[in-house]
Protein backbone atom coordinates (compact mmCIF):
# COMPACT_ATOMS: atom_id res chain seq x y z
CA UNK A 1 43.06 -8.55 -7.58
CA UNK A 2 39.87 -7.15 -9.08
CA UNK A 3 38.12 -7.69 -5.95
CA UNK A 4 40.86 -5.81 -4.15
CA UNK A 5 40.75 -2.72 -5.83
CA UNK A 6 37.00 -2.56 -5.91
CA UNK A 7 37.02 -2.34 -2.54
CA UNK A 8 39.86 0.25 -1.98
CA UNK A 9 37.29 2.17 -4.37
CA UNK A 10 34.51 1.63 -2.28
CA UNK A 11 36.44 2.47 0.77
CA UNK A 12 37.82 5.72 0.08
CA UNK A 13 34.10 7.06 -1.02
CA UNK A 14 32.43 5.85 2.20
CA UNK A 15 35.07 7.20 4.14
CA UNK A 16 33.92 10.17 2.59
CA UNK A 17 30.66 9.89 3.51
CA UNK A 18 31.21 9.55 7.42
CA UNK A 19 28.22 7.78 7.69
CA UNK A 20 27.46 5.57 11.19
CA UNK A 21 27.66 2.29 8.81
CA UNK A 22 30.10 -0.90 9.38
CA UNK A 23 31.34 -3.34 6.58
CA UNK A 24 31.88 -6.65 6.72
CA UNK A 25 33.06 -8.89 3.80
CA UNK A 26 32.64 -12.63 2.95
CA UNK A 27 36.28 -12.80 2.60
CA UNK A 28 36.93 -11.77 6.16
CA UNK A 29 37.75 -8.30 5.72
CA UNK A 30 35.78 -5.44 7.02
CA UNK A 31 35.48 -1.58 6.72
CA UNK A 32 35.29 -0.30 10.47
CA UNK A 33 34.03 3.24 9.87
CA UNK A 34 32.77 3.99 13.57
CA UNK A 35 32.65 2.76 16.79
CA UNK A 36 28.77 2.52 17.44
CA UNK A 37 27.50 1.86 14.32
CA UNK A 38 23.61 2.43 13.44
CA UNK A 39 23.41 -0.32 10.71
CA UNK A 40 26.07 -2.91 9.94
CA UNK A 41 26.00 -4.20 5.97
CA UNK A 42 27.47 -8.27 5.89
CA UNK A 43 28.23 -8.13 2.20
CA UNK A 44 27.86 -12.36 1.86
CA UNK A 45 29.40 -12.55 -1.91
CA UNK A 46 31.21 -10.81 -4.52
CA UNK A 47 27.59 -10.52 -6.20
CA UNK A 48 26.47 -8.40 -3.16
CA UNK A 49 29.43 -5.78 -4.15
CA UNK A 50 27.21 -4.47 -6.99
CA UNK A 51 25.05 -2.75 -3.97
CA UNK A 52 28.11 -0.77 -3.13
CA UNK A 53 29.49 0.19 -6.59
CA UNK A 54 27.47 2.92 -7.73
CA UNK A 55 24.82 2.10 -5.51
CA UNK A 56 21.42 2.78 -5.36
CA UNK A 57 18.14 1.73 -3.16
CA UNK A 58 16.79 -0.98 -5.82
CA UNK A 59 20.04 -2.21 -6.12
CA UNK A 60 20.24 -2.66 -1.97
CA UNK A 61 16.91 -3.78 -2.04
CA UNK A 62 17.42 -6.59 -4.36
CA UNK A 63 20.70 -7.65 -2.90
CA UNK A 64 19.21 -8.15 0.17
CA UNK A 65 16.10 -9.50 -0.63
CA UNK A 66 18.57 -12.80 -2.46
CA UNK A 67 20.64 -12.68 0.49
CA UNK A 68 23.96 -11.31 -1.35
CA UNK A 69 23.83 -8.83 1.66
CA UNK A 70 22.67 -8.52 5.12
CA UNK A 71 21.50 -5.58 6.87
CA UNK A 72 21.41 -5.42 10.90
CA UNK A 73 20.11 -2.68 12.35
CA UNK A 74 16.74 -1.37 12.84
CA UNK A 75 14.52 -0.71 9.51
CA UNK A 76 14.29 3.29 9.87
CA UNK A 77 17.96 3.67 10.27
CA UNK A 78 17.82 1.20 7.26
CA UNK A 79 16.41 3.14 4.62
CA UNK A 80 17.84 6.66 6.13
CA UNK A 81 21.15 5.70 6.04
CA UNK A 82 20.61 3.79 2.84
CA UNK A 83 19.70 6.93 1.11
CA UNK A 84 22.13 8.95 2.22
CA UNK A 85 24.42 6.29 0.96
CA UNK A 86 22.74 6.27 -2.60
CA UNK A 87 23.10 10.27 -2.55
CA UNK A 88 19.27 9.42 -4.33
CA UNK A 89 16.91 11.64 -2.13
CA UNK A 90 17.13 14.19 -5.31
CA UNK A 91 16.07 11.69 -8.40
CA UNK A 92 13.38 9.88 -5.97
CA UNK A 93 11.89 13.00 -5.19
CA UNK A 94 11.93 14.56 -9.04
CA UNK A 95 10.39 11.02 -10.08
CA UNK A 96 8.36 9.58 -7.78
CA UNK A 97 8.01 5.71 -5.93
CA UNK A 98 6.41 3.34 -8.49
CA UNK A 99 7.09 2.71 -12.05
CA UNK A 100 4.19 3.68 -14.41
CA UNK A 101 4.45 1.12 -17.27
CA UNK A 102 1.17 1.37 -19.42
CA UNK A 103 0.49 -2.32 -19.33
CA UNK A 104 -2.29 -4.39 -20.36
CA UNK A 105 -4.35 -5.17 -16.88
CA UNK A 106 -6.32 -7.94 -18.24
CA UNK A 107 -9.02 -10.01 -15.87
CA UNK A 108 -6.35 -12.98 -16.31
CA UNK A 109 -3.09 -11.05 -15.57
CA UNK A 110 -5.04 -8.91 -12.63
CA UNK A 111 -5.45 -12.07 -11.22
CA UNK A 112 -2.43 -13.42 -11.07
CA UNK A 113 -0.79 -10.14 -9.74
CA UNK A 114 -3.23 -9.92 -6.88
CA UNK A 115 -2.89 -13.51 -5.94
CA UNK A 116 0.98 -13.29 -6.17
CA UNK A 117 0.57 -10.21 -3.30
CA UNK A 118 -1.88 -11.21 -0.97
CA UNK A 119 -2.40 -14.98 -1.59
CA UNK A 120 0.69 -15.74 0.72
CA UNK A 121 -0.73 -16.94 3.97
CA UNK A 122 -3.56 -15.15 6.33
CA UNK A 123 -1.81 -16.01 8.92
CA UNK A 124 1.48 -13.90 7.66
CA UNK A 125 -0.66 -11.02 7.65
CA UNK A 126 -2.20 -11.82 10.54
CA UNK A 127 0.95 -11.58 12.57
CA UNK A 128 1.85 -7.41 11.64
CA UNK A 129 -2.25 -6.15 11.24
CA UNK A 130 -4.51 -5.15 13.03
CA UNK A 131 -6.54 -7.45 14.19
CA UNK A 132 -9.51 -6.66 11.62
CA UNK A 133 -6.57 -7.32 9.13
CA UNK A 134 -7.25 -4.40 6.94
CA UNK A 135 -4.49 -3.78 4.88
CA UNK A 136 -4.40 0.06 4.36
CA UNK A 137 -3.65 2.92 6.00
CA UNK A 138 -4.89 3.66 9.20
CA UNK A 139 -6.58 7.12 10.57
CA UNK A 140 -4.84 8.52 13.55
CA UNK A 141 -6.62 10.90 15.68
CA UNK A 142 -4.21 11.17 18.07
CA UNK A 143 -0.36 10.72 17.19
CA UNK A 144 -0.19 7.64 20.28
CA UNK A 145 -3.26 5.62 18.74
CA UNK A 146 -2.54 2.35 18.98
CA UNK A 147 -2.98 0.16 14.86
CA UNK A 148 -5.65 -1.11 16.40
CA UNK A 149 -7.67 1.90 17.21
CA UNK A 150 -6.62 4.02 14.19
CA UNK A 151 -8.04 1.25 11.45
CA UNK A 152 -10.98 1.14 13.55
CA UNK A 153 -11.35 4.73 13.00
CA UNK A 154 -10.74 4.15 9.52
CA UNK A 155 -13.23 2.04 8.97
CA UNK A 156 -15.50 4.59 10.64
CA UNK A 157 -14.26 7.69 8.73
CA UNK A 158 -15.17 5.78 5.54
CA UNK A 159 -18.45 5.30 6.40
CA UNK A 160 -19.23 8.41 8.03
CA UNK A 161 -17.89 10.10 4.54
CA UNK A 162 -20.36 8.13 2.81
CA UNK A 163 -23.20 8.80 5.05
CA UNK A 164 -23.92 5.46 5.17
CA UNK A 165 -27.40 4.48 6.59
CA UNK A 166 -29.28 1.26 8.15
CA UNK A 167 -30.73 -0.76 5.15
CA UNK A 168 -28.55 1.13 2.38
CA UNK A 169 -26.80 -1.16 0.13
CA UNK A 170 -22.83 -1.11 0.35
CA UNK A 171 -20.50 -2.39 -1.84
CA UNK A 172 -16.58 -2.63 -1.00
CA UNK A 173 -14.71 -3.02 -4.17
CA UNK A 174 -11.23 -4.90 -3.20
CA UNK A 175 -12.55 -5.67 0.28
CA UNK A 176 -9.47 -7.47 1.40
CA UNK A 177 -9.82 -9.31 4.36
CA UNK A 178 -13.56 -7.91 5.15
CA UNK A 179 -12.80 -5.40 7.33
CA UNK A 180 -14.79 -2.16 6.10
CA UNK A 181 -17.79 -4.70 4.74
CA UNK A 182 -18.16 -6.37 8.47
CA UNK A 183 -17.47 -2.59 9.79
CA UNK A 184 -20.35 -1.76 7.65
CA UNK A 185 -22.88 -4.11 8.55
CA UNK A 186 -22.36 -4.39 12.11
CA UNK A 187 -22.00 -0.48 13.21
CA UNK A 188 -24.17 1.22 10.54
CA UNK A 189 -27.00 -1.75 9.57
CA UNK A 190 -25.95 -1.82 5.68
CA UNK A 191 -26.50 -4.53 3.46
CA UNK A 192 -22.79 -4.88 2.54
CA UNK A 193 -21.64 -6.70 -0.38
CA UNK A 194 -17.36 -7.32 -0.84
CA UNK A 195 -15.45 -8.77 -3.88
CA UNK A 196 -11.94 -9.73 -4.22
CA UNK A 197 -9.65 -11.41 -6.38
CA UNK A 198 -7.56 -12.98 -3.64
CA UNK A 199 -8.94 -16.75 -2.66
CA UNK A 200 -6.75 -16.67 0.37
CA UNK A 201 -8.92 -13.34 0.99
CA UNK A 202 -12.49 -14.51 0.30
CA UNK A 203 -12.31 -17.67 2.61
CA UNK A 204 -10.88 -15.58 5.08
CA UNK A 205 -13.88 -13.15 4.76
CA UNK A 206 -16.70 -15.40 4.57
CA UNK A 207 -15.59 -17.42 7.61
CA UNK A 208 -15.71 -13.67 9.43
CA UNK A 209 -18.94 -13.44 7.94
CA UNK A 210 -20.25 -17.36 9.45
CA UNK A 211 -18.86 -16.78 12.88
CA UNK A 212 -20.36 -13.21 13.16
CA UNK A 213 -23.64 -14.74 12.10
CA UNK A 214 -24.21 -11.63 9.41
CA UNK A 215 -25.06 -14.18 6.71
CA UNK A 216 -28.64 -12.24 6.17
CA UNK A 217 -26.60 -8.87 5.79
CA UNK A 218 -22.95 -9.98 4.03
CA UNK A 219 -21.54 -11.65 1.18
CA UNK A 220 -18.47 -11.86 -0.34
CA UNK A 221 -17.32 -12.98 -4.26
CA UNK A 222 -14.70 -13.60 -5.35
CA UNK A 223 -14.86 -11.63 -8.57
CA UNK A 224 -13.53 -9.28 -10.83
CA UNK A 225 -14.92 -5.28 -10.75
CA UNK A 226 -15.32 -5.86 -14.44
CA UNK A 227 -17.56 -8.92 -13.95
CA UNK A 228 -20.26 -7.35 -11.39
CA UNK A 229 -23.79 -7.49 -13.21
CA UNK A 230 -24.82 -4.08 -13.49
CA UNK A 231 -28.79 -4.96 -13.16
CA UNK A 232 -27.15 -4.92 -9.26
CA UNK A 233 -27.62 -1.02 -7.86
CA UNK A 234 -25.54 0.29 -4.63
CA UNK A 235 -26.48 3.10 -3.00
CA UNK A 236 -23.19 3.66 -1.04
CA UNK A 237 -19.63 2.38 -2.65
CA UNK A 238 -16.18 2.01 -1.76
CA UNK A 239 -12.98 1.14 -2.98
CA UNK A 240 -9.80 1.16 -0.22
CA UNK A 241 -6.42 0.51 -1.65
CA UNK A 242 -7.38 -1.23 -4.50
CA UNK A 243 -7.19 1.21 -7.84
CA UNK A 244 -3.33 1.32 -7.63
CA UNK A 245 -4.10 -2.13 -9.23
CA UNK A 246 -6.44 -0.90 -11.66
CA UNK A 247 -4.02 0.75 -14.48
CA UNK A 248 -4.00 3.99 -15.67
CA UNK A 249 -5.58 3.32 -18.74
CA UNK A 250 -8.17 1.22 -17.42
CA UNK A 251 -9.60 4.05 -15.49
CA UNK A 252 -12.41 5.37 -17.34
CA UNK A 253 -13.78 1.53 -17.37
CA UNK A 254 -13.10 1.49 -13.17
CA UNK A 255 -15.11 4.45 -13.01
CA UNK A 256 -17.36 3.49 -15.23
CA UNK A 257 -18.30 1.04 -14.19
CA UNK A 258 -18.59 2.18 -10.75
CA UNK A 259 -20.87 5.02 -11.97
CA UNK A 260 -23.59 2.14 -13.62
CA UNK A 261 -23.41 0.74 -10.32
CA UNK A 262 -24.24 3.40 -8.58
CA UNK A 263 -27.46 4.52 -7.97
CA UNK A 264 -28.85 8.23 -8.46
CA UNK A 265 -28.00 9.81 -4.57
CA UNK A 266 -25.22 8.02 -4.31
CA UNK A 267 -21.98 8.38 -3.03
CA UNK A 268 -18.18 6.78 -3.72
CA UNK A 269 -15.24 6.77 -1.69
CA UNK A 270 -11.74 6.02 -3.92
CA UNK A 271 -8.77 5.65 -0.84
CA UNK A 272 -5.45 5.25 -2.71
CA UNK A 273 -1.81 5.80 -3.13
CA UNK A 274 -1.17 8.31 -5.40
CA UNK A 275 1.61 10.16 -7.29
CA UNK A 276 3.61 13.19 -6.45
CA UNK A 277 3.97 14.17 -10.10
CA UNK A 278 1.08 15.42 -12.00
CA UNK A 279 2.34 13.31 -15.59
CA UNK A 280 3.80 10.33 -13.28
CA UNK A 281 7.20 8.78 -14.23
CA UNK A 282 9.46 6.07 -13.57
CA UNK A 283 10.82 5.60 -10.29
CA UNK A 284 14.06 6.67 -9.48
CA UNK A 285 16.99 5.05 -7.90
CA UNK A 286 15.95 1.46 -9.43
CA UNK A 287 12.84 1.02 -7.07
CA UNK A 288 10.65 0.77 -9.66
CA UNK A 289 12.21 -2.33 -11.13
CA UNK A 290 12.36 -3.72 -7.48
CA UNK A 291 8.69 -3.06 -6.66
CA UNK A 292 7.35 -4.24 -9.75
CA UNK A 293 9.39 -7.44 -9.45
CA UNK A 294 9.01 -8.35 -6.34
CA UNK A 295 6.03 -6.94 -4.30
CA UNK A 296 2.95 -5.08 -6.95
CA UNK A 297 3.35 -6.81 -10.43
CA UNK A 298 1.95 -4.20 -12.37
CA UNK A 299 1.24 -1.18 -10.23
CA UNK A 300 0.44 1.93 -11.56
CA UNK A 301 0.10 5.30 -9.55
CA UNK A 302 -1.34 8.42 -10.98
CA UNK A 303 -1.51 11.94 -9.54
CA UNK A 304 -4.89 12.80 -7.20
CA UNK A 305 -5.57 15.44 -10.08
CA UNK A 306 -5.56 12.32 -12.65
CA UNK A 307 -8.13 10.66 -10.34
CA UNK A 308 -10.51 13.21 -10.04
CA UNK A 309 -10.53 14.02 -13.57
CA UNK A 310 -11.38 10.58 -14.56
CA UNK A 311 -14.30 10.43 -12.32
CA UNK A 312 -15.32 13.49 -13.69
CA UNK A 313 -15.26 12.31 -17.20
CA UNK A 314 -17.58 9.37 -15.66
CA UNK A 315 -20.25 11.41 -14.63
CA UNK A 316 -19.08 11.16 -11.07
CA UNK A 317 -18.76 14.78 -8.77
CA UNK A 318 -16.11 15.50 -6.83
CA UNK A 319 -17.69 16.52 -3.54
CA UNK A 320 -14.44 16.10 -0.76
CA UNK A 321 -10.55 15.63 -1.08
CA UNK A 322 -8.07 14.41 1.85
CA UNK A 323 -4.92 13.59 1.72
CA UNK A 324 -3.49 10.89 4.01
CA UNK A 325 -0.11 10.55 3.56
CA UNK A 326 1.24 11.03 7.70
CA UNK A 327 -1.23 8.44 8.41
CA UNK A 328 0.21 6.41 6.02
CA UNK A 329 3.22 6.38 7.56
CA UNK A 330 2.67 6.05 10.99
CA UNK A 331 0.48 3.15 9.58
CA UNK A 332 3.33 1.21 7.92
CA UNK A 333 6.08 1.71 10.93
CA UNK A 334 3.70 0.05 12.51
CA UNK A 335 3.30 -2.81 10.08
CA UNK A 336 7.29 -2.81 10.26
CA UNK A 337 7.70 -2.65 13.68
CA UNK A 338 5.23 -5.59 14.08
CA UNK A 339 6.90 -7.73 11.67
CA UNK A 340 10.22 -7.37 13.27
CA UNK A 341 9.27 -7.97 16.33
CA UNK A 342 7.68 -11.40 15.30
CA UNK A 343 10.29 -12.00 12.51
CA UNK A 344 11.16 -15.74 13.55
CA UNK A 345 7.55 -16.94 13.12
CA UNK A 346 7.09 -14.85 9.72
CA UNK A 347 10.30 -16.45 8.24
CA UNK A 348 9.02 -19.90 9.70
CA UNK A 349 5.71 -19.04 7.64
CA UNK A 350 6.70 -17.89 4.26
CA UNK A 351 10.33 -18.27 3.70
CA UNK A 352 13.70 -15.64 4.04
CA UNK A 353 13.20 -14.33 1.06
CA UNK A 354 9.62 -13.15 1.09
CA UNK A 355 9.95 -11.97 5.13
CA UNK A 356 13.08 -9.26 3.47
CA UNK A 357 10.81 -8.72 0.45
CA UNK A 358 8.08 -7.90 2.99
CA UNK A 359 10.11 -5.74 5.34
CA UNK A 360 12.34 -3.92 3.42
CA UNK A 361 9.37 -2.63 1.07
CA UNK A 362 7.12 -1.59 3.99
CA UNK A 363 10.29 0.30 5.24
CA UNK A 364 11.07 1.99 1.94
CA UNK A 365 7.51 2.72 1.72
CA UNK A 366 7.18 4.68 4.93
CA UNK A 367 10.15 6.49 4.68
CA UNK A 368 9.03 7.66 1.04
CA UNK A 369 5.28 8.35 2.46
CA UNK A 370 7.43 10.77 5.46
CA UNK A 371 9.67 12.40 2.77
CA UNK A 372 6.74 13.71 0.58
CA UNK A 373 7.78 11.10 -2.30
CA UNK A 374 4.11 9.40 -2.13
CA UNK A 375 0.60 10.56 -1.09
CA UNK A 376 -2.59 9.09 -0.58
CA UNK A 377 -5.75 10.49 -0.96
CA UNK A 378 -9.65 10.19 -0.34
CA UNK A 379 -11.55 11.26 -3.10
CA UNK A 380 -15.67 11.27 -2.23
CA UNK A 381 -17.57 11.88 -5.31
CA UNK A 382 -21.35 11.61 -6.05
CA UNK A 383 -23.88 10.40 -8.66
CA UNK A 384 -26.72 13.27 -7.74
CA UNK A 385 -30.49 12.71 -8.27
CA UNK A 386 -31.78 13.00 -11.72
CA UNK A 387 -32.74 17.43 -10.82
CA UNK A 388 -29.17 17.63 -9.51
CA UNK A 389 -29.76 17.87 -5.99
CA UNK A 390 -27.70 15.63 -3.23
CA UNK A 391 -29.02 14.36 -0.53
CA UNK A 392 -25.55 15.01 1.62
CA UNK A 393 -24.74 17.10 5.00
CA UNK A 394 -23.88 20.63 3.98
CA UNK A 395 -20.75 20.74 6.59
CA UNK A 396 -18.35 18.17 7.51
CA UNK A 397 -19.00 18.03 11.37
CA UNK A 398 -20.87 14.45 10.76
CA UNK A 399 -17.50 12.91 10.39
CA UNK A 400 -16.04 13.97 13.55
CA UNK A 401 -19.05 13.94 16.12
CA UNK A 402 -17.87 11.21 18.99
């Protein structure tokens, strides 16, 4: 009886709504609210009803991801029609896409969070990247780039930000799956060092490493930021994707610590998701609960202002600023698009549940990275010689030369 008056409720407010979405119930009842519906929800249990009563997108999330609900239809149409279902495109703008809990990052519980994320399976990720496999967003120079082509870019905007020379020794902070260290070595001669807390990662990385034969200019460790002996000096370092991890208050010992590894001439590239709001927030619409659960234990975002002034604090000059955000998005449609289309063999890899966690998030992401909810940013910033001067280009036309 319950039950049957829920959904009368439910009814009468989507009818409202006259949105191109179909119904169908576990019981056999459905909710027909147009003929050529864009997504179709299968609402498997009465548990899955909680995504419809006073819905919103962590609530759909999370429904789907333990299969309460399914949703067919293509990912974009997805999250669209999702939030124009949750009437939440107001609170997520006001308060931004990841929850900012002031947590304690230690070396133990860092650990754990990164190998949760990335220590699924290589060959998962190898079936939606690139294939370099590096997880971040891409550069497009032309809107039609193919993934391929724009993380190759990437890789090469990175370095030609740093300047990076023959000989000069590089250090890639997070390196993932070695695809900016390996960049490094083979197209600009650096001796290129990469750390990592992911195992899955570091084999992956040093086999690249073996079959390229760069063991005389590469090495990866697997090995906390925190732990790298500072008597070790870089001249050129990066960090792609990886301080979202860090924690907020944990920043001044990031940058720290990447300033006493720096040496005097220096230059460091920070490439990171950031916050829309300068003092942060929680996430609205129950994302934040979702993402912290189930994708980036502990994730913290700050605002590009935040990041700047805590390399400042460290000594470190701001010398250059892009945003990235577009490219961020075209970069994880692609991811999404990838996935889909090679859905059976992810699932047959790492389970239903994790294959929804994985798309779903990578949807939500790219629709929030289109709407202006999350940015990303390059921040260059340098360590200049001991009489202040910087040995750097005084334009930027080095980074866009062919």
């Amino acid at each position: 009886m319950l039950q049957s008056q829920v959904l009368r409720l439910i009814e009468q407010r989507l009818r409202r709504e006259c949105l191109p979405i179909n119904f169908e119930f576990w019981n056999g009842k459905a909710l027909k609210l147009t003929d050529s519906p864009s997504v179709t929800v299968n609402v498997r249990s009465p548990k899955g009803l909680s995504s419809l009563v006073r819905p919103t997108l962590g609530k759909f999330a999370r429904n789907y991801v333990e299969q309460h609900i399914d949703l067919v239809g293509g990912a974009r149409e997805i999250i669209r029609l999702g939030e124009s279902l949750c009437q939440a495109s107001s609170r997520i703008a006001r308060d931004g896409l990841f929850s900012l809990n002031w947590r304690r990052h230690s070396r133990s519980v860092d650990r754990q969070a990164i190998s949760y994320h990335y220590d699924v399976s290589n060959e998962f990720y190898g079936l939606w990247l690139d294939s370099r496999r590096a997880y971040s967003c891409a550069y497009f120079r032309n809107p039609d780039d193919s993934l391929d082509l724009a993380q190759e870019q990437k890789l090469e905007h990175i370095c030609r930000k740093l300047d990076l020379k023959e000989g000069e020794h590089f250090l890639d902070i997070g390196c993932g799956w070695g695809a900016l260290m390996l960049w490094a070595a083979e197209r600009h001669g650096a001796m290129a060092d990469g750390i990592t807390l992911s195992k899955s990662q570091y084999e992956y990385a040093q086999e690249q490493i073996r079959v390229r034969g760069l063991e005389n200019r590469c090495r990866v460790r697997l090995m906390d930021y925190r732990d790298l002996p500072e008597t070790e000096q870089f001249d050129k370092i990066a960090s792609v994707g990886m301080f979202e991890h860090v924690g907020k208050k944990n920043l001044p010992v990031y940058f720290g610590k990447i300033q006493r590894l720096l040496k005097h001439g220096g230059l460091v590239l920070n490439h990171g998701i950031t916050s829309v709001r300068l003092d942060g927030g929680d996430l609205g619409s129950d994302i934040g609960e979702f993402v912290d659960r189930y994708v980036f234990p502990g994730g913290e975002l700050v605002h590009v202002s935040a990041v700047i002034d805590a390399m400042a604090r460290q000594n470190l000059e701001c010398w250059d600023v892009e945003c990235l955000r577009p490219h961020y998005a075209k970069t994880l449609w692609h991811w999404v698009d990838r996935l889909e289309a090679r859905q059976d063999e992810a699932k047959s890899m790492v389970g239903e549940d994790r294959f929804r966690i994985w798309r779903i998030y990578m949807a939500g992401s790219a629709y929030a990275f289109e709407r202006g909810w999350l940015s990303l940013f390059q921040v260059l910033a340098a360590k200049p010689l001991e009489n202040g001067v910087m040995p750097y280009p005084l334009t930027r036309e080095h980074l866009y030369a062919r």
